[in-house]
N, C-alpha and C. Protein backbone atom coordinates (compact mmCIF):
# COMPACT_ATOMS: atom_id res chain seq x y z
N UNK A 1 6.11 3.94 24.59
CA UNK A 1 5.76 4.34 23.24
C UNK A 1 4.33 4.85 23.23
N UNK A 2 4.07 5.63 22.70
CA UNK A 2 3.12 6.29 22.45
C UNK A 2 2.36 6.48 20.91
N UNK A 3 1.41 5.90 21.01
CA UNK A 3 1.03 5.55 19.22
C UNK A 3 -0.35 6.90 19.50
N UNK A 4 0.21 7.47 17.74
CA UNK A 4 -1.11 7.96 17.53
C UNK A 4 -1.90 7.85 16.63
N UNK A 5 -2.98 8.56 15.95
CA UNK A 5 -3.91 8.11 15.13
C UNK A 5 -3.48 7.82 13.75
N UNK A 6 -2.81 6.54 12.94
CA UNK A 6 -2.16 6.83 12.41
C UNK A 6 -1.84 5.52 12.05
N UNK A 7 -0.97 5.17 10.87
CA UNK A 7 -0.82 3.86 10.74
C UNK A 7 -0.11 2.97 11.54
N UNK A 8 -0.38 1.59 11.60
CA UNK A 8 0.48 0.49 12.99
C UNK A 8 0.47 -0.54 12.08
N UNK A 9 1.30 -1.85 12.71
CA UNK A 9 1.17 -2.93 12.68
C UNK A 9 1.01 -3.90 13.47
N UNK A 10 0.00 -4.58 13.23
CA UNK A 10 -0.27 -5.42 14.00
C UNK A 10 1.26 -6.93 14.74
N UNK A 11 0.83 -6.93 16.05
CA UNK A 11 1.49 -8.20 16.35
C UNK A 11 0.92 -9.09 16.89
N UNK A 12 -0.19 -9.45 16.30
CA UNK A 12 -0.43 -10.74 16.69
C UNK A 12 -1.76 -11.39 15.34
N UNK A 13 -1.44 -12.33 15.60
CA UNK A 13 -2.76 -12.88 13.75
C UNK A 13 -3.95 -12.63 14.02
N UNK A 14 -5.11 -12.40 13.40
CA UNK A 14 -6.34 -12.21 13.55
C UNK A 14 -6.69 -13.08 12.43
N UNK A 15 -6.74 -14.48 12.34
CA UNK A 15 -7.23 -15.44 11.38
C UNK A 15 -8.61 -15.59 11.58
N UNK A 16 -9.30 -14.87 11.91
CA UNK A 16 -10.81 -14.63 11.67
C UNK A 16 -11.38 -13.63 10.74
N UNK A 17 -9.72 -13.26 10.48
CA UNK A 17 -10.19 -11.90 9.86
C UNK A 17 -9.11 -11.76 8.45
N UNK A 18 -8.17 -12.84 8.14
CA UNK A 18 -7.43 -13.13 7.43
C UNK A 18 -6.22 -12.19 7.58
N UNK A 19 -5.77 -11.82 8.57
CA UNK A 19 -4.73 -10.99 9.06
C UNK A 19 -3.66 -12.07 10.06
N UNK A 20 -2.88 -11.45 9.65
CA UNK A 20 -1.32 -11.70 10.39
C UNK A 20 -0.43 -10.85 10.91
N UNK A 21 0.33 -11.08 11.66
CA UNK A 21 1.35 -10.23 12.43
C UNK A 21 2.44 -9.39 11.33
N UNK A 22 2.52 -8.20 11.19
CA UNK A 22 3.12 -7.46 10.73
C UNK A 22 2.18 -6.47 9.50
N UNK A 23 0.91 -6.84 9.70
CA UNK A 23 0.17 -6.40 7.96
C UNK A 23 -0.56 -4.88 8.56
N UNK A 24 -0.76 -4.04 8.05
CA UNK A 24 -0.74 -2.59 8.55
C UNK A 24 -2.17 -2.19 8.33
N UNK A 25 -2.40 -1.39 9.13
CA UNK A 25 -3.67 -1.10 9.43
C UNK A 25 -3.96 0.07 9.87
N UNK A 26 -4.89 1.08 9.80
CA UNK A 26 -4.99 2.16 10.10
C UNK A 26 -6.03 2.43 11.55
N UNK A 27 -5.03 3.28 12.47
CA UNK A 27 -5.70 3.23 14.05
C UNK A 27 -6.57 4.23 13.67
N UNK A 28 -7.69 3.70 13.87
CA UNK A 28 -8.82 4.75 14.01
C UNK A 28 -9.27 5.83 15.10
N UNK A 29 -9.41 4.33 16.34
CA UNK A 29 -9.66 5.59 17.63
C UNK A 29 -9.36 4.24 18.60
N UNK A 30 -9.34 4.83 20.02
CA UNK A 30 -8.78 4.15 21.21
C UNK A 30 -10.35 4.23 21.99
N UNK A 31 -10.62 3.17 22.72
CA UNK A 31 -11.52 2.49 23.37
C UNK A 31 -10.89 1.68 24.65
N UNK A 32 -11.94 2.99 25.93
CA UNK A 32 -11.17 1.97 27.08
C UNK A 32 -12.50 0.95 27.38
N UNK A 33 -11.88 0.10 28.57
CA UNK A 33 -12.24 -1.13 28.58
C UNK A 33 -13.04 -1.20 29.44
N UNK A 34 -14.37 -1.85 29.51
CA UNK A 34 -15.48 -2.12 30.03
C UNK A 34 -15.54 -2.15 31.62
N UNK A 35 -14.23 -3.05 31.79
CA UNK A 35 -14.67 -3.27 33.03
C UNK A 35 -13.35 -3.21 33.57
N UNK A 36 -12.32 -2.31 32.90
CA UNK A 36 -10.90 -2.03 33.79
C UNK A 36 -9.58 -2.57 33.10
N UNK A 37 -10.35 -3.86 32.02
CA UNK A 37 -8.64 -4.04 31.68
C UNK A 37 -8.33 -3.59 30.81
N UNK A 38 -7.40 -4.20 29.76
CA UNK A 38 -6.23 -3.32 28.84
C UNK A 38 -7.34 -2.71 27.20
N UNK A 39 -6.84 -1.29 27.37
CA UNK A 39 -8.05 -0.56 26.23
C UNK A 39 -7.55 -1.20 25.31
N UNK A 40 -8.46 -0.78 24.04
CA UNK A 40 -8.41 -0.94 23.21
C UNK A 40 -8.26 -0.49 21.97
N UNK A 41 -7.96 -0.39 20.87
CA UNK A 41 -8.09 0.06 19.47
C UNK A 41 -9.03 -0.26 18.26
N UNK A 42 -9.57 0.74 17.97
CA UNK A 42 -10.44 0.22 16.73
C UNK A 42 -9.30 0.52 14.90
N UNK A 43 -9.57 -0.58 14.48
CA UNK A 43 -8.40 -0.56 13.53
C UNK A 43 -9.35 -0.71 11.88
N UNK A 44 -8.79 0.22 11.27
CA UNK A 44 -9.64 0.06 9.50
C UNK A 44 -8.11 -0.97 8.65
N UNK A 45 -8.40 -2.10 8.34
CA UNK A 45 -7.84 -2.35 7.18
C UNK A 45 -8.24 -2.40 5.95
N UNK A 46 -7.15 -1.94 5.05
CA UNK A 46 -7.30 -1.47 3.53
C UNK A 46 -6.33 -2.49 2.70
N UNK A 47 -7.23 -3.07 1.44
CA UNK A 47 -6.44 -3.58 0.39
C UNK A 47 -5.40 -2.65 0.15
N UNK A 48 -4.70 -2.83 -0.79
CA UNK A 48 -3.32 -2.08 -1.91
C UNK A 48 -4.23 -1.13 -2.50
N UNK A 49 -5.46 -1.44 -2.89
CA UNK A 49 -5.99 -0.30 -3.97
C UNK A 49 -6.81 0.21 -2.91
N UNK A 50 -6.45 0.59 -1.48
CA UNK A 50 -7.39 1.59 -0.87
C UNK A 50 -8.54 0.96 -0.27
N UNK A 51 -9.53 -0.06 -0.25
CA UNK A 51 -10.70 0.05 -0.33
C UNK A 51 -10.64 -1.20 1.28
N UNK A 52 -11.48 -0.62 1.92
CA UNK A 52 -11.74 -0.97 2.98
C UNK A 52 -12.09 -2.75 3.54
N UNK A 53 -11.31 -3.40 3.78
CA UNK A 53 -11.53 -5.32 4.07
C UNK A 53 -11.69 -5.40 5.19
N UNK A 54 -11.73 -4.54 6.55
CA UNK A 54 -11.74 -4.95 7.75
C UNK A 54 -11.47 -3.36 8.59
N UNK A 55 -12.65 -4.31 9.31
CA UNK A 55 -12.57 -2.94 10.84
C UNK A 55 -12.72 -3.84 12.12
N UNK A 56 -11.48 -3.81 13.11
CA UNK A 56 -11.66 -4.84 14.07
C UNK A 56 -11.47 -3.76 15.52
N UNK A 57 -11.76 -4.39 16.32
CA UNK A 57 -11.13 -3.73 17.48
C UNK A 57 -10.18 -4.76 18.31
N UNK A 58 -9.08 -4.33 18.51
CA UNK A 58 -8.04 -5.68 19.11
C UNK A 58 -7.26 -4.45 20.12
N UNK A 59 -6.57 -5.65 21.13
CA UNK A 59 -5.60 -4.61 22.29
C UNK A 59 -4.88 -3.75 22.12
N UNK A 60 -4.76 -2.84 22.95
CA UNK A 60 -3.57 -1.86 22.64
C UNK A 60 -2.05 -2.01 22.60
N UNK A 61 -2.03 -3.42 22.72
CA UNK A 61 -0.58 -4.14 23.22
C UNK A 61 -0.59 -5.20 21.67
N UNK A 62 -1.85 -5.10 21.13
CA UNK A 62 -1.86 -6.04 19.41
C UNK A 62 -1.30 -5.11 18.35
N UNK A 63 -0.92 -3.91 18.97
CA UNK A 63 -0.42 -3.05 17.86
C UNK A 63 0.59 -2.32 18.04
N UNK A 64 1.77 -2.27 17.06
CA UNK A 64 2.63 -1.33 17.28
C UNK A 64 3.14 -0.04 16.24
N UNK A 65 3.53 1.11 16.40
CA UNK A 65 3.77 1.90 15.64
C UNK A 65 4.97 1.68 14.49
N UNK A 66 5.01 2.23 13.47
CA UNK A 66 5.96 1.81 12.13
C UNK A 66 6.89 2.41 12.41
N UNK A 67 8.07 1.63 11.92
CA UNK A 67 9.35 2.18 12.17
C UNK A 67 9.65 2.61 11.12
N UNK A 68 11.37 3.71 11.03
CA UNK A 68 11.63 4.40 9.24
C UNK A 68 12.31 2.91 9.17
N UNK A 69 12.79 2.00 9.99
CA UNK A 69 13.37 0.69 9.17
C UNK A 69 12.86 -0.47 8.35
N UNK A 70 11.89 0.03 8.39
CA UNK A 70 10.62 -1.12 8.37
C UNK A 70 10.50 -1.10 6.43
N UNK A 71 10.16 -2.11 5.69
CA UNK A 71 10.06 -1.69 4.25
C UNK A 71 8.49 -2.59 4.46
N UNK A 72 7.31 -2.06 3.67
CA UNK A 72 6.49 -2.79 3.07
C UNK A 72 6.07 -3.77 2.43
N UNK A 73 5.56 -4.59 2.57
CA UNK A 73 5.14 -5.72 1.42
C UNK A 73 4.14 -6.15 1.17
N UNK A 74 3.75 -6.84 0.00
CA UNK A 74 2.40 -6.76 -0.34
C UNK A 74 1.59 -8.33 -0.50
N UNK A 75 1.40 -8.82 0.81
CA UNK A 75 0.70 -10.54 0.40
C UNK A 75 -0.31 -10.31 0.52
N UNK A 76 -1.21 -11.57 -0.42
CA UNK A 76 -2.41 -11.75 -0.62
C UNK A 76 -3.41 -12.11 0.24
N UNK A 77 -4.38 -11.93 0.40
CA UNK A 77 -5.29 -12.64 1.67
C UNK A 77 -5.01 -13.84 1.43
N UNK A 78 -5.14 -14.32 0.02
CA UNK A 78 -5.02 -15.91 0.09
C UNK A 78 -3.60 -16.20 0.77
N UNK A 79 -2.67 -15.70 0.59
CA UNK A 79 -1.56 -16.13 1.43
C UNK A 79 -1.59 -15.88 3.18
N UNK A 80 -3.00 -14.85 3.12
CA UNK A 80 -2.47 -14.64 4.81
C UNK A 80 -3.33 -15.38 5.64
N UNK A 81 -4.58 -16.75 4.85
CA UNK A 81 -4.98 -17.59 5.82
C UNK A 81 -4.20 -19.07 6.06
């Protein structure tokens, strides 16, 4: 699979950051790795109304591209720590 710049979802939690596996995020840009291992992604997450809660960089294997099966949903940070 081949992801491009573009929206993903995450699979794996980032509870430092009040994120969980499946909550969507926009791939910004790809970052290889310092010293050889697995690159990386820099990722913007956005509330419902647009506005920017998080910019992380996590693996390229923490994210996967959206499927047409896939439906949206909308939980709260308070629900996602």
């Amino acid at each position: 699979m081949t992801l491009e710049l573009y929206e993903v979802a995450l699979t794996l939690d980032l509870s430092e950051h009040q994120l969980r596996v499946g909550d969507i995020a926009m791939l910004v840009d790809f970052v290889p790795h310092p010293t050889g291992g697995e690159d990386g992604c820099v990722l913007e997450v956005f509330n419902a109304v647009g506005e920017s809660i998080a910019v992380v960089t996590v693996p390229v294997s923490a994210v996967e591209a959206l499927r047409a099966n896939e439906i949206l949903s909308v939980p709260s940070l308070a629900q996602a720590s």
